[in-house]
N, C-alpha and C. Protein backbone atom coordinates (compact mmCIF):
# COMPACT_ATOMS: atom_id res chain seq x y z
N UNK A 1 29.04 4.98 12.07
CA UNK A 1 27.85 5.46 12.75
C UNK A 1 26.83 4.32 12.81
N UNK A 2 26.44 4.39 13.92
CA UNK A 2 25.26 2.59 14.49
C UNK A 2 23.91 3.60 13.90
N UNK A 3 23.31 3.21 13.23
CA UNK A 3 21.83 3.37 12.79
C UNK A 3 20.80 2.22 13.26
N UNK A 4 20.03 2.63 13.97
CA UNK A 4 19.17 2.03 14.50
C UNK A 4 18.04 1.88 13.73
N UNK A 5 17.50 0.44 13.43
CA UNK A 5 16.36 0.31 12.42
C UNK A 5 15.16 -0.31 13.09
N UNK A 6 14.11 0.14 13.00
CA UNK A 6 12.99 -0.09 13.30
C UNK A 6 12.63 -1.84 13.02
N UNK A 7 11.97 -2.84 14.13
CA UNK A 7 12.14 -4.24 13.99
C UNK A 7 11.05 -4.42 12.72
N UNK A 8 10.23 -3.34 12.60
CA UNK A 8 9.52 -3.63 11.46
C UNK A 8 10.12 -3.24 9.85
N UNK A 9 11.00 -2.90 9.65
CA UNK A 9 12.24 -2.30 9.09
C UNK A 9 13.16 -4.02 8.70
N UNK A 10 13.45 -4.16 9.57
CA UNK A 10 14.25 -5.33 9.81
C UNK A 10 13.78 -6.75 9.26
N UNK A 11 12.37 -6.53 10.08
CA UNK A 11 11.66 -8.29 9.49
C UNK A 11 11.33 -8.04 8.06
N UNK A 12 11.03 -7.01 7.32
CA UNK A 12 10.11 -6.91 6.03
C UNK A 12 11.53 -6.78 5.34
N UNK A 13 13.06 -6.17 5.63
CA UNK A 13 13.99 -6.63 4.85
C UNK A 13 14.47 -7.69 4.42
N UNK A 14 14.06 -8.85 5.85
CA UNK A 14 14.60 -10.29 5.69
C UNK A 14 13.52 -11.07 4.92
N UNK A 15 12.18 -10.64 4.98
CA UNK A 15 11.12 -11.48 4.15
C UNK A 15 10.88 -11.36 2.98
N UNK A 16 11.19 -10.00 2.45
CA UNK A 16 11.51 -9.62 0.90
C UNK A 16 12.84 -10.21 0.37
N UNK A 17 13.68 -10.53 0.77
CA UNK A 17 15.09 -11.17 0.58
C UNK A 17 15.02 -12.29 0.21
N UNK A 18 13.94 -13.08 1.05
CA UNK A 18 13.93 -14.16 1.45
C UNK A 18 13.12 -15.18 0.67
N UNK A 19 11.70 -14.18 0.31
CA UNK A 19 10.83 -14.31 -0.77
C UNK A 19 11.48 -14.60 -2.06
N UNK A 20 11.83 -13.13 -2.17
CA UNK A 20 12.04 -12.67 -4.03
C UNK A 20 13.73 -12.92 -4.47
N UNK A 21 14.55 -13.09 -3.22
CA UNK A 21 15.98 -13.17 -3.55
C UNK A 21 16.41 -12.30 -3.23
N UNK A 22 18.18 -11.70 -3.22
CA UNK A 22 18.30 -10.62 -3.39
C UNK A 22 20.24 -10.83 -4.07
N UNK A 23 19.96 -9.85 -5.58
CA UNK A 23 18.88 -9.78 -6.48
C UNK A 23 17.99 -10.00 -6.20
N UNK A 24 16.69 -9.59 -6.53
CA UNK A 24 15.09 -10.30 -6.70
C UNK A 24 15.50 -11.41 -8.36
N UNK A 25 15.09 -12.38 -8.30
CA UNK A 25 15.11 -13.23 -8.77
C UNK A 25 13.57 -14.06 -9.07
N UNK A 26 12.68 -12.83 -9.37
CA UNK A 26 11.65 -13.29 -9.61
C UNK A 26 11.23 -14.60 -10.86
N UNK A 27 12.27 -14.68 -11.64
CA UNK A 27 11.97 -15.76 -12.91
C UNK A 27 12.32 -17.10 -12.34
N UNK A 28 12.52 -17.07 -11.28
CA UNK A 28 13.23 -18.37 -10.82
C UNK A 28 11.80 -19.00 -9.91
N UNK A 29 11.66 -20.81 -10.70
CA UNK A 29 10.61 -21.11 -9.72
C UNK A 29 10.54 -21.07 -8.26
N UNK A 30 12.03 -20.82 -7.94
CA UNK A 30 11.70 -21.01 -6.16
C UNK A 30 11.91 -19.64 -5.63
N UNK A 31 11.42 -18.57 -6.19
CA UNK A 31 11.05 -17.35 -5.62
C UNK A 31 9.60 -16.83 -6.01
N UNK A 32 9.42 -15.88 -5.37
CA UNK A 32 7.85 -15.63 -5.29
C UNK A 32 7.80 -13.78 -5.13
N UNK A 33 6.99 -13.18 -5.59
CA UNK A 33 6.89 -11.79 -5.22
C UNK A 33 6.49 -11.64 -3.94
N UNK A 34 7.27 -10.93 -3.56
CA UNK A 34 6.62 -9.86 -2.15
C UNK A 34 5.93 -8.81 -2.25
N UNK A 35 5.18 -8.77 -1.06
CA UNK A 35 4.06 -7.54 -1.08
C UNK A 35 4.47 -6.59 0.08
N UNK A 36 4.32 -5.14 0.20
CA UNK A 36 4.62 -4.65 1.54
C UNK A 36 2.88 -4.16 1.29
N UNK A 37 2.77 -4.07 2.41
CA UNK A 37 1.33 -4.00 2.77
C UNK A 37 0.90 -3.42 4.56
N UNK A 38 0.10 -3.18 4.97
CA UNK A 38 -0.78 -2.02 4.18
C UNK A 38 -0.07 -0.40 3.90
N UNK A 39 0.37 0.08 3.23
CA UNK A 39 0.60 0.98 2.67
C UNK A 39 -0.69 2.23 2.82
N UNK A 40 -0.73 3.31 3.47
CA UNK A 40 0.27 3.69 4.97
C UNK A 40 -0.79 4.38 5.99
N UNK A 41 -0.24 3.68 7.05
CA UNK A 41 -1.27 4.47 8.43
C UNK A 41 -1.82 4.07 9.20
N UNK A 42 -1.72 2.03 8.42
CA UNK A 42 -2.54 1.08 9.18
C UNK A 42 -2.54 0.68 10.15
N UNK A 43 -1.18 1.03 10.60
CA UNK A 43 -0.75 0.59 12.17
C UNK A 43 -1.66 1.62 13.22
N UNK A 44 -1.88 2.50 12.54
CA UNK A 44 -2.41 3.86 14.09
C UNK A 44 -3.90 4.15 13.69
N UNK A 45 -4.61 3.01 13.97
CA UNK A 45 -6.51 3.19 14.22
C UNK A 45 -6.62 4.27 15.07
N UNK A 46 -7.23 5.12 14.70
CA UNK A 46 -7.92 5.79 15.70
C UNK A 46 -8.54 5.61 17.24
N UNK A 47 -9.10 4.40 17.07
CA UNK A 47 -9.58 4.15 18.45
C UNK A 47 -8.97 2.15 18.40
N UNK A 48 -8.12 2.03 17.54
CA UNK A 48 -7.46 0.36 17.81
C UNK A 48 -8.01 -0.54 17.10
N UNK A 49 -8.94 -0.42 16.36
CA UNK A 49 -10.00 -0.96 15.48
C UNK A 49 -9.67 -1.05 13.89
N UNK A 50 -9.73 -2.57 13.69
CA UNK A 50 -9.58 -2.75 12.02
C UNK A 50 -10.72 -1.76 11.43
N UNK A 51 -10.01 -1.20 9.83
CA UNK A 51 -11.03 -0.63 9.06
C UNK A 51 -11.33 1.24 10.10
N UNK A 52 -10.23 1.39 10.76
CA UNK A 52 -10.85 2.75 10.98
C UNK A 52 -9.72 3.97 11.04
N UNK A 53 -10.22 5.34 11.32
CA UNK A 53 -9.71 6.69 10.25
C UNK A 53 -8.35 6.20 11.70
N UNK A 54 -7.22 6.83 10.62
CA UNK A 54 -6.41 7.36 11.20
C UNK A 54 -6.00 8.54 11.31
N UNK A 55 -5.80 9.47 12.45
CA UNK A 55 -5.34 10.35 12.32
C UNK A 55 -3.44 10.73 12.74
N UNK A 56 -2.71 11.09 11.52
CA UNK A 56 -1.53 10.83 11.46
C UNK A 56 -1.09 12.43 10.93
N UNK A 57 -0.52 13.15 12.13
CA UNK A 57 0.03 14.47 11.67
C UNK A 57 1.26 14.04 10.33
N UNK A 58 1.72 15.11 9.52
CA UNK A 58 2.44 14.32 8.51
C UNK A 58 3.90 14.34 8.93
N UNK A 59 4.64 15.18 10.04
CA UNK A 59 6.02 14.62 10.34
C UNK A 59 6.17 13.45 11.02
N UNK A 60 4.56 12.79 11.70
CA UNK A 60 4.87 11.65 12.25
C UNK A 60 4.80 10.35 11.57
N UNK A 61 3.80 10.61 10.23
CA UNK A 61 3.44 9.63 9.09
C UNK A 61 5.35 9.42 8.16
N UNK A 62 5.32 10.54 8.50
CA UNK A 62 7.26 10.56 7.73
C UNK A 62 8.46 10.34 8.59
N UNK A 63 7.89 10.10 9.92
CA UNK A 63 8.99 10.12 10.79
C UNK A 63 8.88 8.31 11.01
N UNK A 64 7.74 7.96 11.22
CA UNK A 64 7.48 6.58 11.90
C UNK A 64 6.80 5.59 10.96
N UNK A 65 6.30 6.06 9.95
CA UNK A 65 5.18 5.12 9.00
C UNK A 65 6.05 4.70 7.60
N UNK A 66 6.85 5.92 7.38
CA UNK A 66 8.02 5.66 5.69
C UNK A 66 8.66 5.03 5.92
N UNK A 67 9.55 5.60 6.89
CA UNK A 67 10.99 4.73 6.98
C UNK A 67 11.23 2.89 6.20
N UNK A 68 9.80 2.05 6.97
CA UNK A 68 9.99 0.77 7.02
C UNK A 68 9.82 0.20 5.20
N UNK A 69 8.69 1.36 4.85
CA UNK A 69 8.02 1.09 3.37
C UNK A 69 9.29 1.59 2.53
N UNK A 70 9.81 2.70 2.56
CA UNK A 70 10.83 2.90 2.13
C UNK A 70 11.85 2.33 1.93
N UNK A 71 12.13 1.29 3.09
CA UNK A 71 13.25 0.61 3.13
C UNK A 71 12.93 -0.62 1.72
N UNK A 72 11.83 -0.76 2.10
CA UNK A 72 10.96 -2.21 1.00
C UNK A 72 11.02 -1.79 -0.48
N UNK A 73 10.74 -0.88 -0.29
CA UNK A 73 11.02 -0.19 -1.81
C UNK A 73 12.63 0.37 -2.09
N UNK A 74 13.70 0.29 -1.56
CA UNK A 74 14.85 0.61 -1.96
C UNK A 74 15.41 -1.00 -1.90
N UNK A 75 14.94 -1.63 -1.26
CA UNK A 75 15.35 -3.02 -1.88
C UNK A 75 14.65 -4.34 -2.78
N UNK A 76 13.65 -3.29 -3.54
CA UNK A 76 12.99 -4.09 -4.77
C UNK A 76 12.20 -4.71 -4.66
N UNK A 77 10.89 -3.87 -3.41
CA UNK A 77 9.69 -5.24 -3.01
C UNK A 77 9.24 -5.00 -4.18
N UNK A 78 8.48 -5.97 -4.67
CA UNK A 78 7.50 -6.39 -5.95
C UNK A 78 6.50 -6.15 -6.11
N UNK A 79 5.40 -6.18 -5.13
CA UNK A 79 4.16 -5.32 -4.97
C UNK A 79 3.53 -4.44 -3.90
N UNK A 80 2.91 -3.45 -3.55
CA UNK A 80 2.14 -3.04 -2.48
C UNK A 80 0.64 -3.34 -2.57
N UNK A 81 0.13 -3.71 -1.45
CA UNK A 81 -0.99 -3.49 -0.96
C UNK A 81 -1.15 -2.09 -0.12
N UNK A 82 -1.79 -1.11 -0.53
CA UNK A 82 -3.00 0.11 -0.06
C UNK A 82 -3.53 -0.47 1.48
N UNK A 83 -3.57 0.55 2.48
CA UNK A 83 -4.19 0.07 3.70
C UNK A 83 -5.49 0.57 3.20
N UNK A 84 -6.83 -0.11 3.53
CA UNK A 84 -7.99 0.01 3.41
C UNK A 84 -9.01 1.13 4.27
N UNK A 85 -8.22 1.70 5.13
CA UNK A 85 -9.01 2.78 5.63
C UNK A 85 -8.54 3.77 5.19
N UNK A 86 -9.28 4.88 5.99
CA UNK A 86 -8.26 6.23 5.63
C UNK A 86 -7.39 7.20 6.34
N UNK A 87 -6.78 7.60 5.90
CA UNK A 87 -5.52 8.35 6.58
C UNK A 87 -5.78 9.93 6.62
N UNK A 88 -6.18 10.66 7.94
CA UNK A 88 -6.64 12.13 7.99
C UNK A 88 -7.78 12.49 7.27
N UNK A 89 -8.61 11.41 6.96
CA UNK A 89 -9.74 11.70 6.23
C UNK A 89 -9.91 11.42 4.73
N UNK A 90 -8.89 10.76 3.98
CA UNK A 90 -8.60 10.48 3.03
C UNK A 90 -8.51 9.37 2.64
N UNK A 91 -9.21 8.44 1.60
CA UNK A 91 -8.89 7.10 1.80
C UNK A 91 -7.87 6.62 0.38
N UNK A 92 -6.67 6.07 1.57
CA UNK A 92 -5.92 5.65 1.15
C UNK A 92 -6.08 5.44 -0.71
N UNK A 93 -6.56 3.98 -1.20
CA UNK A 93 -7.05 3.20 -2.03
C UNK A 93 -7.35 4.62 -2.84
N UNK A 94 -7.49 5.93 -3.09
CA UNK A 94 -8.00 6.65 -3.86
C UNK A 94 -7.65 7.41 -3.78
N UNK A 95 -6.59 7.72 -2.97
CA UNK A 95 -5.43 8.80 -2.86
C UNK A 95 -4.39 9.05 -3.97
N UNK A 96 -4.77 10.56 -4.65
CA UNK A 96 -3.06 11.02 -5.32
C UNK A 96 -2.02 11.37 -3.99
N UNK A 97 -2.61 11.78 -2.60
CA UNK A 97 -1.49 12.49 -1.76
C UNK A 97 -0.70 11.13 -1.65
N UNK A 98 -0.79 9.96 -0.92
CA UNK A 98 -0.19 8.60 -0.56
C UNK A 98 0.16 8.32 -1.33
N UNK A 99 -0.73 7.68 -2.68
CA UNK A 99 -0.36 6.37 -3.49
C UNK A 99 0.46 7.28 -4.58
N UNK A 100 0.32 8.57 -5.14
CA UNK A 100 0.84 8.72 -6.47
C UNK A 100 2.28 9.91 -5.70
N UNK A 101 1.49 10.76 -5.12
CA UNK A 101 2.83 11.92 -4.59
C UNK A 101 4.07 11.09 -3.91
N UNK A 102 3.17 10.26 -3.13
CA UNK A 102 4.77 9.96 -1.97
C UNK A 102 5.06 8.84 -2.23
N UNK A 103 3.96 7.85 -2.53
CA UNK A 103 4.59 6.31 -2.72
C UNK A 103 5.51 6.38 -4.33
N UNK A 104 4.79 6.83 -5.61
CA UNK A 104 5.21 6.53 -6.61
C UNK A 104 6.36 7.47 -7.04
N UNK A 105 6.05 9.21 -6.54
CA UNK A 105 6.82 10.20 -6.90
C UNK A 105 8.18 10.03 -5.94
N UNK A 106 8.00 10.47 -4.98
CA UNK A 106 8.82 11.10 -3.75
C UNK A 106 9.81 9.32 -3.42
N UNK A 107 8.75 8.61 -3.09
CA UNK A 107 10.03 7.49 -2.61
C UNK A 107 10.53 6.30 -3.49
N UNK A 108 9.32 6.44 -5.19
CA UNK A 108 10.42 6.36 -6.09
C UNK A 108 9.66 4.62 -6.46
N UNK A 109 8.44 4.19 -6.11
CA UNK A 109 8.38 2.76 -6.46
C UNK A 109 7.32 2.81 -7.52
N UNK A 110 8.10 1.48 -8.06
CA UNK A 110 7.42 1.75 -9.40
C UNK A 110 7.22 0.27 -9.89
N UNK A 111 7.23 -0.24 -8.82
CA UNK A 111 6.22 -1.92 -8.71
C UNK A 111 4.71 -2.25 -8.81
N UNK A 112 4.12 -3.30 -9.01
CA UNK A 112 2.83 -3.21 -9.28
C UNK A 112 2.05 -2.73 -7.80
N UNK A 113 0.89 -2.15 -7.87
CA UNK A 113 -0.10 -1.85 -6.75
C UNK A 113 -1.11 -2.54 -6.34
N UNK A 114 -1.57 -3.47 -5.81
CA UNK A 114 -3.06 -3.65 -5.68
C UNK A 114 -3.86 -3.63 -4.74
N UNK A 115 -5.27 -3.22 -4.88
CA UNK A 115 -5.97 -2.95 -3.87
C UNK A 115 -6.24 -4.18 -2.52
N UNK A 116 -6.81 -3.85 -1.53
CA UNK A 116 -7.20 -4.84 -0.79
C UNK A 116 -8.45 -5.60 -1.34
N UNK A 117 -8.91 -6.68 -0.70
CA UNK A 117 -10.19 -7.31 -1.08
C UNK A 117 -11.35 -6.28 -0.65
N UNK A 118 -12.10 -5.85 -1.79
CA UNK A 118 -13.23 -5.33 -1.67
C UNK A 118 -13.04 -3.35 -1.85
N UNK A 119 -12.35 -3.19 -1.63
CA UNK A 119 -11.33 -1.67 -1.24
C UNK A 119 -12.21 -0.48 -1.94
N UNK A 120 -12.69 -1.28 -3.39
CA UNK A 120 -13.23 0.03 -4.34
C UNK A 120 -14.62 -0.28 -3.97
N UNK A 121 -15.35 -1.15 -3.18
CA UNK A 121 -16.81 -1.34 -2.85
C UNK A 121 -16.92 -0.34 -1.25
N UNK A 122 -15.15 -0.52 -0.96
CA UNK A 122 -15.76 0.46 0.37
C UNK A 122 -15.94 1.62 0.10
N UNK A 123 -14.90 2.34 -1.06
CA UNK A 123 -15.19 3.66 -1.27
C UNK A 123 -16.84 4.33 -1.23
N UNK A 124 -17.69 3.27 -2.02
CA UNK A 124 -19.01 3.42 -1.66
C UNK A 124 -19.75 3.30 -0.05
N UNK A 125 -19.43 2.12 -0.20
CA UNK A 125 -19.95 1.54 1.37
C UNK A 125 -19.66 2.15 2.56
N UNK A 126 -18.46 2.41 2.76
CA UNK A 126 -17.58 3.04 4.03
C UNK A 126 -17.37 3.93 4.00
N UNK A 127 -16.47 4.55 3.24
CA UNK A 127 -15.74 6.05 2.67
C UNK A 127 -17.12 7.03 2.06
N UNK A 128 -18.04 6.72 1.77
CA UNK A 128 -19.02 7.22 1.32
C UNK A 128 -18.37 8.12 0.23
N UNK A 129 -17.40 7.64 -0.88
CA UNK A 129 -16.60 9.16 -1.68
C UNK A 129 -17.13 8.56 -3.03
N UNK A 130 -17.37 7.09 -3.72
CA UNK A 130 -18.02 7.02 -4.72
C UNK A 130 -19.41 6.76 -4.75
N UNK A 131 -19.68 6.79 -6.37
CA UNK A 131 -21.14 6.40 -6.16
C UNK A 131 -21.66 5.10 -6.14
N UNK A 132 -20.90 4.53 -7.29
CA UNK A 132 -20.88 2.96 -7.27
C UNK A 132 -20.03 2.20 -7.56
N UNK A 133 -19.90 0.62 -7.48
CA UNK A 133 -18.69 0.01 -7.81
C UNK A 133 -18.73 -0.63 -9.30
N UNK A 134 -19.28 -0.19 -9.64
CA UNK A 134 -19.09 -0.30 -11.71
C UNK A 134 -18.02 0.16 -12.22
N UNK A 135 -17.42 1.14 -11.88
CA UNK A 135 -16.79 1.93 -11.88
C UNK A 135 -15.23 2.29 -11.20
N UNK A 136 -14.41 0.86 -11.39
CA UNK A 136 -13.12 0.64 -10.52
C UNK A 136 -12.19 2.12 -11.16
N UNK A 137 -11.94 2.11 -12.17
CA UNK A 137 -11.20 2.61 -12.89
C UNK A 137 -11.53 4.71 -11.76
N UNK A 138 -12.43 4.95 -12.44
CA UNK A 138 -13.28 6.48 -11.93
C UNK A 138 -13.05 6.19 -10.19
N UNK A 139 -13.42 5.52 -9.51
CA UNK A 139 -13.74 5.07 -8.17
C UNK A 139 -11.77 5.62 -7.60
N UNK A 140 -11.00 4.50 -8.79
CA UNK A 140 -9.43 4.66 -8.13
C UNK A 140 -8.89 5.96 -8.51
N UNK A 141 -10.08 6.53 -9.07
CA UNK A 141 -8.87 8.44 -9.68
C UNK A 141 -8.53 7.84 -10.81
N UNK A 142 -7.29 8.31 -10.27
CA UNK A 142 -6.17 7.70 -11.72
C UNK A 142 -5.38 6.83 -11.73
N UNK A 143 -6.25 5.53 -11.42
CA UNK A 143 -5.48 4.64 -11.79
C UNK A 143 -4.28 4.29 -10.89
N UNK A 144 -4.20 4.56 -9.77
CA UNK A 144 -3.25 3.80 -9.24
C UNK A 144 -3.07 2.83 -8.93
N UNK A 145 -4.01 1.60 -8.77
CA UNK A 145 -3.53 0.32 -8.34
C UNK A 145 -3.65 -0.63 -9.92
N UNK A 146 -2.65 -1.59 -10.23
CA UNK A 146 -2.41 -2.72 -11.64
C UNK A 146 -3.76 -3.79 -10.91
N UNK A 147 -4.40 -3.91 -9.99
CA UNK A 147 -4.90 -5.21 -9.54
C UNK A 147 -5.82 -4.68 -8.62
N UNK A 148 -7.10 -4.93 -9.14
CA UNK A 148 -8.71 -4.27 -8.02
C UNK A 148 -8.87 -5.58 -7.52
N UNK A 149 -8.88 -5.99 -6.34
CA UNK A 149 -9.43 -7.18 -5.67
C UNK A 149 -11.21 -6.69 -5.35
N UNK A 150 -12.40 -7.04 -6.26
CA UNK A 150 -13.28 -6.72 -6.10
C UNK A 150 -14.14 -8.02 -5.42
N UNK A 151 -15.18 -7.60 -4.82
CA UNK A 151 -15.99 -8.75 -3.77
C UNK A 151 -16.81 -9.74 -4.74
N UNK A 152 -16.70 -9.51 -5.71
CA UNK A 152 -16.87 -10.49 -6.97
C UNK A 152 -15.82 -10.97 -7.72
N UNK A 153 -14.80 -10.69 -6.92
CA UNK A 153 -13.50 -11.84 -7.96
C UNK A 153 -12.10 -10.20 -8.21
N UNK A 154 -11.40 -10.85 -8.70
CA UNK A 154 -10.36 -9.55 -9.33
C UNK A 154 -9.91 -9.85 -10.66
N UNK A 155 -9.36 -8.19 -11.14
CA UNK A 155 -9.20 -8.59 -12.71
C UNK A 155 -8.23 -7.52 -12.71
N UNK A 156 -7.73 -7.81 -13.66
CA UNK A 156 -6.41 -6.57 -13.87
C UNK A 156 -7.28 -5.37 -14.13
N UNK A 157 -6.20 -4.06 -13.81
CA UNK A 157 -6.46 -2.61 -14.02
C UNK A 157 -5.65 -2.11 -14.66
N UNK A 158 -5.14 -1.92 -15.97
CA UNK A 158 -4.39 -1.16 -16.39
C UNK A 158 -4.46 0.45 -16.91
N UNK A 159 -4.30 1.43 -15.77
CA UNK A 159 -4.38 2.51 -15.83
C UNK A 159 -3.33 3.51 -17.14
């Protein structure tokens, strides 16, 4: 049976391969971790515009948006990057539905996470859902991302 794979499917199989090995062969100096990124929705702006809501019914977020991330994660990508806006009103970066139900539970990855640059300052700024950015840890819920890229530098998160 010919299975047809999405070219974004295809290139992020050959660049994770290509990166990390395959095996991933991360201890070896001439490999490097891969990231799949943005993790999920980033492709469908609302009106085409970086940084804005997507609206993504969920058989189409599972029909057209998993597949490729999925694939990245059944062949041992190393880290995700969180897309920085939000998905149906929800932002990503602070999501249990995305980051903990479907990315970590349901499709099973269990690689490090980290936010985009600035991500927990938008929750304030943009997302209007926290109060302030003192507060990475409270800001991310629970802890889903190992790595806050904050607009003052980044530091590990260990949730």
């Amino acid at each position: 049976m010919l299975i047809k794979k999405k070219i974004a499917t295809v290139l992020g199989d050959a660049l994770i391969k290509g990166y990390q090995g395959f095996p991933a062969e991360l201890s070896s100096e001439l490999r490097v971790a891969a990231t799949m990124k943005h993790f999920i929705g980033y492709g469908a702006p609302r009106n085409g515009q970086d940084r804005t809501t997507s609206h993504i019914p969920d058989r189409q977020l599972r029909q057209y948006h998993v597949p490729s991330f999925q694939n990245a994660v059944d062949i041992g990508v190393a880290t995700v990057m969180e897309c920085y806006n939000d998905v149906n009103g929800e932002p990503v970066v602070a999501s249990k539905k995305y980051l903990k139900d479907l990315l970590r539970d349901e499709m099973g990855y269990e690689g490090m996470m980290v936010t985009d640059y600035g991500e927990i300052n938008d929750l304030v700024t943009g997302h209007h859902t926290a109060e302030d950015t003192y507060h990475p840890k409270k800001n991310n819920r629970e802890g889903y991302a190992n790595w806050i890229f904050k607009q003052q530098g980044c530091r590990p998160h260990r949730p």
